[in-house]
Structures are given as structure tokens and as C-alpha cells.
C-alpha atoms as a PDB file:
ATOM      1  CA  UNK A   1      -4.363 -24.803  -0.174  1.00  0.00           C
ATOM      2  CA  UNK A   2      -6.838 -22.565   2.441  1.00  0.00           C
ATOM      3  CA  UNK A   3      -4.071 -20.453   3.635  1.00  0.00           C
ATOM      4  CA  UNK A   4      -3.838 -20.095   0.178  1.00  0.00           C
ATOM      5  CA  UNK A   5      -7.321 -19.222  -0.966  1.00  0.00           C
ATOM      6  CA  UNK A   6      -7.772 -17.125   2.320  1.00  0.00           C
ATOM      7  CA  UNK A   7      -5.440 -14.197   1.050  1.00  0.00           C
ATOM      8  CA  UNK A   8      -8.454 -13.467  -1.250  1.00  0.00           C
ATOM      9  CA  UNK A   9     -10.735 -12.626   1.249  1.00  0.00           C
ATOM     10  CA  UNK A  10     -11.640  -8.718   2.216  1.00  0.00           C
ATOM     11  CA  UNK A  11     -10.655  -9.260   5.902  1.00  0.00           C
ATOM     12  CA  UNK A  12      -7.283 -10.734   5.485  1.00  0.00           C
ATOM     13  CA  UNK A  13      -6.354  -8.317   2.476  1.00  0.00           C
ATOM     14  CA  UNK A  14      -7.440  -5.468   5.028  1.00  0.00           C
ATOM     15  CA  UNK A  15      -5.015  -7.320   7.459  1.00  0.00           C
ATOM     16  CA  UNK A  16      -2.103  -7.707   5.242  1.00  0.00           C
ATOM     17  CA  UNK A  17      -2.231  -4.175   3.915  1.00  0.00           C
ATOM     18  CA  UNK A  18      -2.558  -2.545   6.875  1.00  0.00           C
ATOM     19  CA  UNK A  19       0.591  -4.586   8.564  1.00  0.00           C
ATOM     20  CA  UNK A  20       2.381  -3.601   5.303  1.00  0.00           C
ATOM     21  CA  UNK A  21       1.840   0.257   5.168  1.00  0.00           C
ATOM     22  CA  UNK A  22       3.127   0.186   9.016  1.00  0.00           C
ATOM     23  CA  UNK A  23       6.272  -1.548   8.365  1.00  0.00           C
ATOM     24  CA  UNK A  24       6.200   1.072   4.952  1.00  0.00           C
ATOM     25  CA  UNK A  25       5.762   3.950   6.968  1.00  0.00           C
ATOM     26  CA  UNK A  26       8.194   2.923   9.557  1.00  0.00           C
ATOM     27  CA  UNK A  27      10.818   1.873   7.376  1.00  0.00           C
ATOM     28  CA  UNK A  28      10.033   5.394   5.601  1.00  0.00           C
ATOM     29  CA  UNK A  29      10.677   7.528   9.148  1.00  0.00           C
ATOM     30  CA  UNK A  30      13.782   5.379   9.889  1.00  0.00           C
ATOM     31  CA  UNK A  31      14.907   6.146   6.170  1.00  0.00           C
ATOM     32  CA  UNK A  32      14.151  10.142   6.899  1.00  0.00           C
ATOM     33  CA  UNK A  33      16.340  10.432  10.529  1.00  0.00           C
ATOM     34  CA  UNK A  34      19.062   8.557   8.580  1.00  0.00           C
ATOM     35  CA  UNK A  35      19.479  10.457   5.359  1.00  0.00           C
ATOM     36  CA  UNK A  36      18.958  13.975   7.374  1.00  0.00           C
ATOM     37  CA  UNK A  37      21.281  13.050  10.045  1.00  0.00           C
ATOM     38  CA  UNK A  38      24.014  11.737   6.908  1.00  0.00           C
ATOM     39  CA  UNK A  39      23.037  15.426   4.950  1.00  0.00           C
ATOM     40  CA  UNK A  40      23.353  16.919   7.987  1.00  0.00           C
ATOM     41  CA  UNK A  41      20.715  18.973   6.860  1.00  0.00           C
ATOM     42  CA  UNK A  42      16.636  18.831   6.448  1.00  0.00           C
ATOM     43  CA  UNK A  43      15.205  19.544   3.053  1.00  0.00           C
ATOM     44  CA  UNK A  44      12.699  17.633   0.670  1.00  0.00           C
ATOM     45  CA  UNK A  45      16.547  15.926  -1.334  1.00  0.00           C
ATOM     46  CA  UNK A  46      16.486  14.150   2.018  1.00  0.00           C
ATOM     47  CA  UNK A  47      12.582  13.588   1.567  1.00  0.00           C
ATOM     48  CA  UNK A  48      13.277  12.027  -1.514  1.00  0.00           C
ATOM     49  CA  UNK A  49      15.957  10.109  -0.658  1.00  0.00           C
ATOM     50  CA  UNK A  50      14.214   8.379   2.522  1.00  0.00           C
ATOM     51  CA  UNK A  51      11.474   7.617  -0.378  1.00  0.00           C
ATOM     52  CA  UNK A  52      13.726   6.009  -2.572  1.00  0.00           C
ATOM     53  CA  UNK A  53      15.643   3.614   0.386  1.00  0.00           C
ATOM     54  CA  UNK A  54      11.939   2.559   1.782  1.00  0.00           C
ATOM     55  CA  UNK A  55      11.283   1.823  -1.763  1.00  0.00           C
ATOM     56  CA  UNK A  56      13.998  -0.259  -1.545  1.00  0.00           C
ATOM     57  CA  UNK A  57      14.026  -1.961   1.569  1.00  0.00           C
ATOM     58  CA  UNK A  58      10.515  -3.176   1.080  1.00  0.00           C
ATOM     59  CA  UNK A  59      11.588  -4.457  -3.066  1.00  0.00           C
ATOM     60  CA  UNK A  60      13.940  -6.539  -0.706  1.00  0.00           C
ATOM     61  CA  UNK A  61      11.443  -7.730   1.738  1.00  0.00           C
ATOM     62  CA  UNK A  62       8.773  -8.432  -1.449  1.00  0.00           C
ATOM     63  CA  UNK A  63      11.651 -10.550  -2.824  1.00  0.00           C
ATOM     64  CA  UNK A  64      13.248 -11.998  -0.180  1.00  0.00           C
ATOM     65  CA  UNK A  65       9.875 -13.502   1.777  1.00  0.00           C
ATOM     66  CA  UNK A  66       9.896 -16.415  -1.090  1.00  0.00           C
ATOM     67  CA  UNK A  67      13.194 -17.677  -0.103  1.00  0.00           C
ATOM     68  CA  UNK A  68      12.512 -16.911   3.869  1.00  0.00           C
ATOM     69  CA  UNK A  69       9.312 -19.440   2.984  1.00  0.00           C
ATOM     70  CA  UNK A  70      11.450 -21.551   1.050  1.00  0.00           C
ATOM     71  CA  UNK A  71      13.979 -22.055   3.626  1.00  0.00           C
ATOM     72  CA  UNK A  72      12.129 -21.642   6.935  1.00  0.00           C
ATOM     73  CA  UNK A  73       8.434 -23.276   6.860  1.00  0.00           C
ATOM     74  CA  UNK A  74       7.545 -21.115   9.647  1.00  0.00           C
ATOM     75  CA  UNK A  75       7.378 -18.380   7.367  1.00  0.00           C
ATOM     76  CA  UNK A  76       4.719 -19.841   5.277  1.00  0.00           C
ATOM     77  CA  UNK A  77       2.051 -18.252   6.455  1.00  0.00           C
ATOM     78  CA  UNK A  78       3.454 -14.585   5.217  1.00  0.00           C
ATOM     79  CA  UNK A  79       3.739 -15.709   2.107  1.00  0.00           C
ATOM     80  CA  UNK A  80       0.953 -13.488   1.161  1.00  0.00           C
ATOM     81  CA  UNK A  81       2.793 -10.130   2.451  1.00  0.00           C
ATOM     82  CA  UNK A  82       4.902 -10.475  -0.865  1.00  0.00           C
ATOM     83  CA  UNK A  83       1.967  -8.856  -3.681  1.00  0.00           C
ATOM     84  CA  UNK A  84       1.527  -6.153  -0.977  1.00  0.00           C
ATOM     85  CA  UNK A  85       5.141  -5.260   0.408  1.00  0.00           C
ATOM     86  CA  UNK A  86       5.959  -5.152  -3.626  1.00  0.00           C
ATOM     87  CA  UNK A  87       3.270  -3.557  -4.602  1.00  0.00           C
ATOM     88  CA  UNK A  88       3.783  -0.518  -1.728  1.00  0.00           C
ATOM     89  CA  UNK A  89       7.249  -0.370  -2.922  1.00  0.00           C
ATOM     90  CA  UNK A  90       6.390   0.387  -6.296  1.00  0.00           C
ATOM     91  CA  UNK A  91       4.051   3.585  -5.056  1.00  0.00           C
ATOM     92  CA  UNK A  92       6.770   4.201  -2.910  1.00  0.00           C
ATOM     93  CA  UNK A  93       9.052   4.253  -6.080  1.00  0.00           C
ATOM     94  CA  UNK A  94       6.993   6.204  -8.132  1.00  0.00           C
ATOM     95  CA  UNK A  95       6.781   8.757  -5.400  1.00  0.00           C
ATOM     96  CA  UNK A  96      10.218   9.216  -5.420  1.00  0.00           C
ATOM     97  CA  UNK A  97      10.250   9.514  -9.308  1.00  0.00           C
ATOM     98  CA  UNK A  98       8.170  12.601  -9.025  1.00  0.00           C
ATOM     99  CA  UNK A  99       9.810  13.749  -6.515  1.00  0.00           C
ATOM    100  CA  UNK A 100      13.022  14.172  -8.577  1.00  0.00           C
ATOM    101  CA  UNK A 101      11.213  15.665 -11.058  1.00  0.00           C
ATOM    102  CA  UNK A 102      10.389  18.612  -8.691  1.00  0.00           C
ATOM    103  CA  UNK A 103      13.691  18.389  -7.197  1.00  0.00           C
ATOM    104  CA  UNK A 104      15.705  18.850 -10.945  1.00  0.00           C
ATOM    105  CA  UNK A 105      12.973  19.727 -13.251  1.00  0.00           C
ATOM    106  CA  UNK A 106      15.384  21.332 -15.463  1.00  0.00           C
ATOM    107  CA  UNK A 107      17.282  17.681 -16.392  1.00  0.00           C
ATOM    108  CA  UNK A 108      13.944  14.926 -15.863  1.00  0.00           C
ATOM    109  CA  UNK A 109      11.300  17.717 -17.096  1.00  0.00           C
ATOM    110  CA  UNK A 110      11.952  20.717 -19.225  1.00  0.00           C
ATOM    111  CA  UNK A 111      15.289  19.158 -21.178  1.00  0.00           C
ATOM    112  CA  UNK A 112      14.062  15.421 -20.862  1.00  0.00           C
ATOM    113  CA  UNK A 113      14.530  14.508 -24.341  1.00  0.00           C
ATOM    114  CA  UNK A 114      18.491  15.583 -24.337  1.00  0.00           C
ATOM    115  CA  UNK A 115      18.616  12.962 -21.462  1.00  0.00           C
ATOM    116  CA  UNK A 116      16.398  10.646 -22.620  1.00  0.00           C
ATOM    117  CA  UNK A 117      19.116   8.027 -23.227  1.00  0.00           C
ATOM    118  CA  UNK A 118      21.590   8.446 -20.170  1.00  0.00           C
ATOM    119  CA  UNK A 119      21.385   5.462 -18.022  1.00  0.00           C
ATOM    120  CA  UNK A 120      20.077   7.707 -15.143  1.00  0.00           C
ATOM    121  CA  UNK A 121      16.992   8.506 -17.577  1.00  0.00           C
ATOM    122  CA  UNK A 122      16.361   5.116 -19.356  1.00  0.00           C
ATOM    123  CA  UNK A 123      17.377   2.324 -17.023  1.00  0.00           C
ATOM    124  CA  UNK A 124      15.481   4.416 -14.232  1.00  0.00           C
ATOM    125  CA  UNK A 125      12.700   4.378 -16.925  1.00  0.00           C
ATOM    126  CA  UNK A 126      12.721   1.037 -18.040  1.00  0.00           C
ATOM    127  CA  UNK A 127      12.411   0.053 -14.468  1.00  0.00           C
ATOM    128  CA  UNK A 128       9.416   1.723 -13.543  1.00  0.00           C
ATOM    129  CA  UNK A 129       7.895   0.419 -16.843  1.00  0.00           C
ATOM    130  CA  UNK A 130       8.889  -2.899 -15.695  1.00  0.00           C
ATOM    131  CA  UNK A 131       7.564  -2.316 -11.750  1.00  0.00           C
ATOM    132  CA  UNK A 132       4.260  -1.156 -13.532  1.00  0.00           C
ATOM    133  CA  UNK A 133       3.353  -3.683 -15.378  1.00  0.00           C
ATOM    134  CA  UNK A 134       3.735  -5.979 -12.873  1.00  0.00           C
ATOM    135  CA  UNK A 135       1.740  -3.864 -10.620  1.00  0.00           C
ATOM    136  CA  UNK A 136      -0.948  -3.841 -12.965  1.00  0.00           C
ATOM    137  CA  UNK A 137      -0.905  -7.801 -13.736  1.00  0.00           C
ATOM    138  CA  UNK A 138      -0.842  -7.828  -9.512  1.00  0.00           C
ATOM    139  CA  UNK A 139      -4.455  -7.069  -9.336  1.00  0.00           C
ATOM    140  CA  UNK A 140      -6.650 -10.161  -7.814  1.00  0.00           C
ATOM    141  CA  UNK A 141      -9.245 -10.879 -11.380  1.00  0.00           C
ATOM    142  CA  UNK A 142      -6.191 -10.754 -13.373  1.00  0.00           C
ATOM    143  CA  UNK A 143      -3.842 -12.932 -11.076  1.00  0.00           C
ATOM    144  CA  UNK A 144      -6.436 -15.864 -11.222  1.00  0.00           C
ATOM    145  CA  UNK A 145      -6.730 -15.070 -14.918  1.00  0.00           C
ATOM    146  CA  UNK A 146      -3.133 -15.559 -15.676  1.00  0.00           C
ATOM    147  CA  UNK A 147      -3.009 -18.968 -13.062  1.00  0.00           C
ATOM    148  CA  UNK A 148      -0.754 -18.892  -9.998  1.00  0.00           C
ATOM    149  CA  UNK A 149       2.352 -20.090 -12.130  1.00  0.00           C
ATOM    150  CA  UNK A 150       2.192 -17.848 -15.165  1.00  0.00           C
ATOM    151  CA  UNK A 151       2.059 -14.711 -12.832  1.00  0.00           C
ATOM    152  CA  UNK A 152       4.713 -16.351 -10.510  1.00  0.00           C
ATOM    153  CA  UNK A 153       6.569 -16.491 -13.520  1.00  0.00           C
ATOM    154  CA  UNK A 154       5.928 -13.346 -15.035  1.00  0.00           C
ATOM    155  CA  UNK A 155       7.008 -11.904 -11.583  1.00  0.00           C
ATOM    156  CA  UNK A 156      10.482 -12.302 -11.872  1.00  0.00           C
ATOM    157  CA  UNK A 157      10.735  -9.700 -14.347  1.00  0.00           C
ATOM    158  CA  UNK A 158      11.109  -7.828 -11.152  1.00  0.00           C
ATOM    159  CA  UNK A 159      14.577  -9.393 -10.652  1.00  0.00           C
ATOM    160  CA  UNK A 160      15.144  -7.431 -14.027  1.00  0.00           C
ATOM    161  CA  UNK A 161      14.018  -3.809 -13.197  1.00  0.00           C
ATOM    162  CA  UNK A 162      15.849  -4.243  -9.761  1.00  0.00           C
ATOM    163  CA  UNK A 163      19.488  -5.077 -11.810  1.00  0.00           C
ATOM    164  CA  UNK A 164      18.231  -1.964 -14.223  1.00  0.00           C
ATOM    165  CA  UNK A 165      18.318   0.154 -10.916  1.00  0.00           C
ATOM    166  CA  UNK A 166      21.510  -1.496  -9.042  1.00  0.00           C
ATOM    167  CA  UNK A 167      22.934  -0.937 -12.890  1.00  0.00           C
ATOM    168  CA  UNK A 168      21.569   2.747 -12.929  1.00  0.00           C
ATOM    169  CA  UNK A 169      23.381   3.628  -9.536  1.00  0.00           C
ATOM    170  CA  UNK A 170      26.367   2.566 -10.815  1.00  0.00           C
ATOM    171  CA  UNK A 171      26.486   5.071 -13.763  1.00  0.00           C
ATOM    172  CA  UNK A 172      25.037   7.705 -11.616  1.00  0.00           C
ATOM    173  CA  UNK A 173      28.032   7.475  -8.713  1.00  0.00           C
ATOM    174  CA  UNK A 174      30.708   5.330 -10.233  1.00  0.00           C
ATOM    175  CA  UNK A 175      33.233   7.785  -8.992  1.00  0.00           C
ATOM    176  CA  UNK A 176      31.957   8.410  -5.695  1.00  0.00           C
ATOM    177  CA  UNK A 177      32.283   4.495  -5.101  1.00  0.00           C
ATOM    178  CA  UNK A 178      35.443   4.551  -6.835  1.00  0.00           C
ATOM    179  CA  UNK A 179      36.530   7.005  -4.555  1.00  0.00           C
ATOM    180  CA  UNK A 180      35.364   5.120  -1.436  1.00  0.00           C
ATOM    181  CA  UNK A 181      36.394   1.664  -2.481  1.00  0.00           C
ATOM    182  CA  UNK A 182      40.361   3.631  -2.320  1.00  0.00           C
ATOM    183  CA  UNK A 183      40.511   4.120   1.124  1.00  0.00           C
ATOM    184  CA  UNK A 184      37.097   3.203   3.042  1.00  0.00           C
ATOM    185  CA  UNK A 185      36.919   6.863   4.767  1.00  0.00           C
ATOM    186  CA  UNK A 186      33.815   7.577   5.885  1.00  0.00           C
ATOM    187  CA  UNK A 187      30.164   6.040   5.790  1.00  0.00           C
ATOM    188  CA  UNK A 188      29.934   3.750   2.217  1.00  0.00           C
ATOM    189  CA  UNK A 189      27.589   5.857   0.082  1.00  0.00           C
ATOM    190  CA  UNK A 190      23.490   4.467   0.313  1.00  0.00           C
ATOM    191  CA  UNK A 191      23.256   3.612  -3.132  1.00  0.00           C
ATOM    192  CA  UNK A 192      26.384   1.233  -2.837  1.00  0.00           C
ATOM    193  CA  UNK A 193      24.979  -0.595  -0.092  1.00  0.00           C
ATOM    194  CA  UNK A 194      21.491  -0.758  -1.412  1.00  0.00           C
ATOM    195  CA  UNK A 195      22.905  -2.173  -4.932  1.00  0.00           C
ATOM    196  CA  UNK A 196      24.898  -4.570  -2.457  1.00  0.00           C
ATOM    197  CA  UNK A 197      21.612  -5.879  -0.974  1.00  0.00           C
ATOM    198  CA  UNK A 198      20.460  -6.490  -4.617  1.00  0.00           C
ATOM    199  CA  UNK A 199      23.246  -8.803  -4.945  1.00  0.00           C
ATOM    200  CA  UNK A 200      22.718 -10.653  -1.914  1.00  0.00           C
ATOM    201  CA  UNK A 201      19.111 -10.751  -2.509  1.00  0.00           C
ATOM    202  CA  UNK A 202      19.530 -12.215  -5.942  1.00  0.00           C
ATOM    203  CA  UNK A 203      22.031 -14.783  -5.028  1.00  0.00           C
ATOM    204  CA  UNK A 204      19.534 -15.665  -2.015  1.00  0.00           C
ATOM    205  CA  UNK A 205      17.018 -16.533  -4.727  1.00  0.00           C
ATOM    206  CA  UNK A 206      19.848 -18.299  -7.189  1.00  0.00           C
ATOM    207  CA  UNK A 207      20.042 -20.710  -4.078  1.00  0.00           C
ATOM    208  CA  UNK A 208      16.486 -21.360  -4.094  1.00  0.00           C
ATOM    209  CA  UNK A 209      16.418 -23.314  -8.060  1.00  0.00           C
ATOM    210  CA  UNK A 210      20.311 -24.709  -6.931  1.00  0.00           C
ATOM    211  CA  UNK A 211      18.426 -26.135  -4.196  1.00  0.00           C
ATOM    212  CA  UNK A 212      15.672 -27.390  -5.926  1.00  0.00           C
ATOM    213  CA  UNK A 213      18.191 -28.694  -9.264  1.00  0.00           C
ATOM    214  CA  UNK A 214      20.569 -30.387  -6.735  1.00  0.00           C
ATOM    215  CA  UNK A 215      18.207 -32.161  -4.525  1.00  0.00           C
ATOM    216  CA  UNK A 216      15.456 -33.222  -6.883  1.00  0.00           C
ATOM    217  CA  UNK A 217      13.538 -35.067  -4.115  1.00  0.00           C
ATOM    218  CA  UNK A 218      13.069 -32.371  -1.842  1.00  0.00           C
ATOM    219  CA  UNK A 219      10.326 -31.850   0.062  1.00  0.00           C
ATOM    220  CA  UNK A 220      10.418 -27.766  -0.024  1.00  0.00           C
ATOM    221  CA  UNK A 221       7.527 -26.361  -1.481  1.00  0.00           C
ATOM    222  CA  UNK A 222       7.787 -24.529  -4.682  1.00  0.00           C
ATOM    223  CA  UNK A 223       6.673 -20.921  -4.323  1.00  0.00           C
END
């Protein structure tokens, strides 16, 4: 229960968000060579895109650390990395949102409303809502307001907005995937493999409450 309690205090918060923007920001620069060097060209798209991956990479982390704690006690002590790996992956995320806006202002700006319902538009959408709210309900009075297990709870809405976006990428590229799934030519386009990594990062979690349903005795913590 300390280790617990300790993520509270100013010093370890300062810790833990510090270690989080440098894996952010590294993630970020690793996302940047690899998008340019795909594009084969340097221009804010490939700006945006290198926001959107470390967006995604560290929504992975954020939701993958409870079943690394669940399955490997080791790991415990990160536990608290989760709020803030999610939390920069949201900003991340919303950076990227703007971005697009300045990239295709004509489509997510100026003629908004005639694409208010395509799934690019309003799954994208709902998912930010989604990402917000929980990054609003993330801050510290209002996490000991709620009690550890409502918010826990209330978290997985996450899983939601994450399916929204692996859901979204479908509509958006369908037939560039379709294309690739024919013959496997080339490098496997990003948004593919990210929506991939949702999978596996869901079904990592499903085996989590399997785990817990099918050995009711266990002595894994709940987190």
C-alpha cells in the first residue's frame, strides 16, 4: 500500500513525468527518422505522422504496463508510469489532431460539417472525446474522489476510443491494406500494424480477467 500512496507525492510525480516525456520524446524522434525515411521526403505530413505513431506507442505502453504488472511482479513498481504514459499520449494525440487540421484545413476546418459523419471525422472524434474525459477524471483530487476502483473502472473506456481509432484506420485505408494483404510487396502500411498492436494489446488484457475467471485462487494482484 506505500508504493502505492508514494505516487502522490511531488518528488516521485516529478520522477515519473520526467522518465515519461523522455521515453515520449524519444519514441517521437524514432517515429520522425522512420516516417521521413518511408516518405522519402521531410515535410510537417511526416511531422504529423511521427505525432500520431508516438501517440500510439505510448496508448500501448499506458495499457499494456497493467498486464506487464499482472504477469511479471517485478514490474510492480511502474505501475504508476500508466496515468502519465496515457496521459502524454493523449497531448500527444491531440497534437496530432491539430496538426491535420493545418495540414487539410479545407476537409477537418472550413467544410467540417459535410464530413462531420465520415468515420475519419466522428470515430476520430468520438475518440478524443473519450481520451479527454478520461484525462480530465486523471487528475489526482478527482482520482481519490472517484476511489481507486471506480476510476480503474471508468478507465477502460480507453479500450473503447482505441477500437474507435483501429476502426477509423480501417475506413480511412481499407484499400491500401486490401491491396497489401494481395501480395505482401513492400513495407505493411503504419496504420495496419499499429491497429495490429491494438489487437494484441487487447487480447493481452482479455488474458488478464481469463486468468483471474479460470484460476479463482490466484494470488496475482488485481490492478
Amino acid at each position: 500500500m506505500k508504493q502505492k500512496a508514494d505516487i502522490f507525492q511531488k518528488h516521485v510525480k516529478q520522477i515519473i513525468w520526467r522518465n515519461s516525456l523522455v521515453i515520449a520524446f524519444v519514441i517521437f524522434i524514432l517515429m520522425l527518422i522512420f516516417t521521413s525515411t518511408l516518405d522519402k521526403e521531410y515535410s510537417f505530413l511526416q511531422f504529423s505522422k511521427a505525432l500520431a505513431g508516438a501517440s500510439a506507442l505510448m496508448f500501448t505502453a499506458s495499457f499494456s504496463l497493467s498486464g506487464f504488472c499482472y504477469w511479471w511482479d517485478f514490474l510492480d513498481t511502474k505501475i504508476g508510469y500508466r496515468k502519465y504514459l496515457g496521459l502524454i499520449a493523449y497531448w500527444l494525440a491531440l497534437a496530432y489532431s491539430i496538426s491535420i487540421l493545418l495540414i487539410n484545413p479545407d476537409k477537418y476546418l472550413f467544410h467540417l460539417t459535410d464530413n462531420l459523419f465520415t468515420a475519419d471525422v466522428l470515430l476520430g472524434g468520438i475518440s478524443m472525446l473519450i481520451f479527454t474525459f478520461i484525462a480530465i477524471i486523471s487528475r489526482d483530487k478527482i482520482m481519490l474522489a472517484m476511489g481507486p476502483h471506480k476510476w480503474r473502472y471508468t478507465l477502460r473506456l480507453g479500450y473503447l476510443a482505441w477500437i474507435l481509432l483501429a476502426l477509423r484506420a480501417w475506413f480511412v485505408e481499407k484499400e491500401i491494406w486490401l491491396d497489401y494483404l494481395e501480395d505482401f510487396s513492400g513495407f505493411p502500411p503504419p496504420r495496419l500494424l499499429l491497429s495490429l498492436l491494438v489487437i494484441a494489446v487487447l487480447i493481452f488484457r482479455i488474458s488478464i480477467d481469463i486468468s483471474k475467471k479460470c484460476i479463482p485462487f490466484t494470488n496475482k494482484k488485481i490492478k
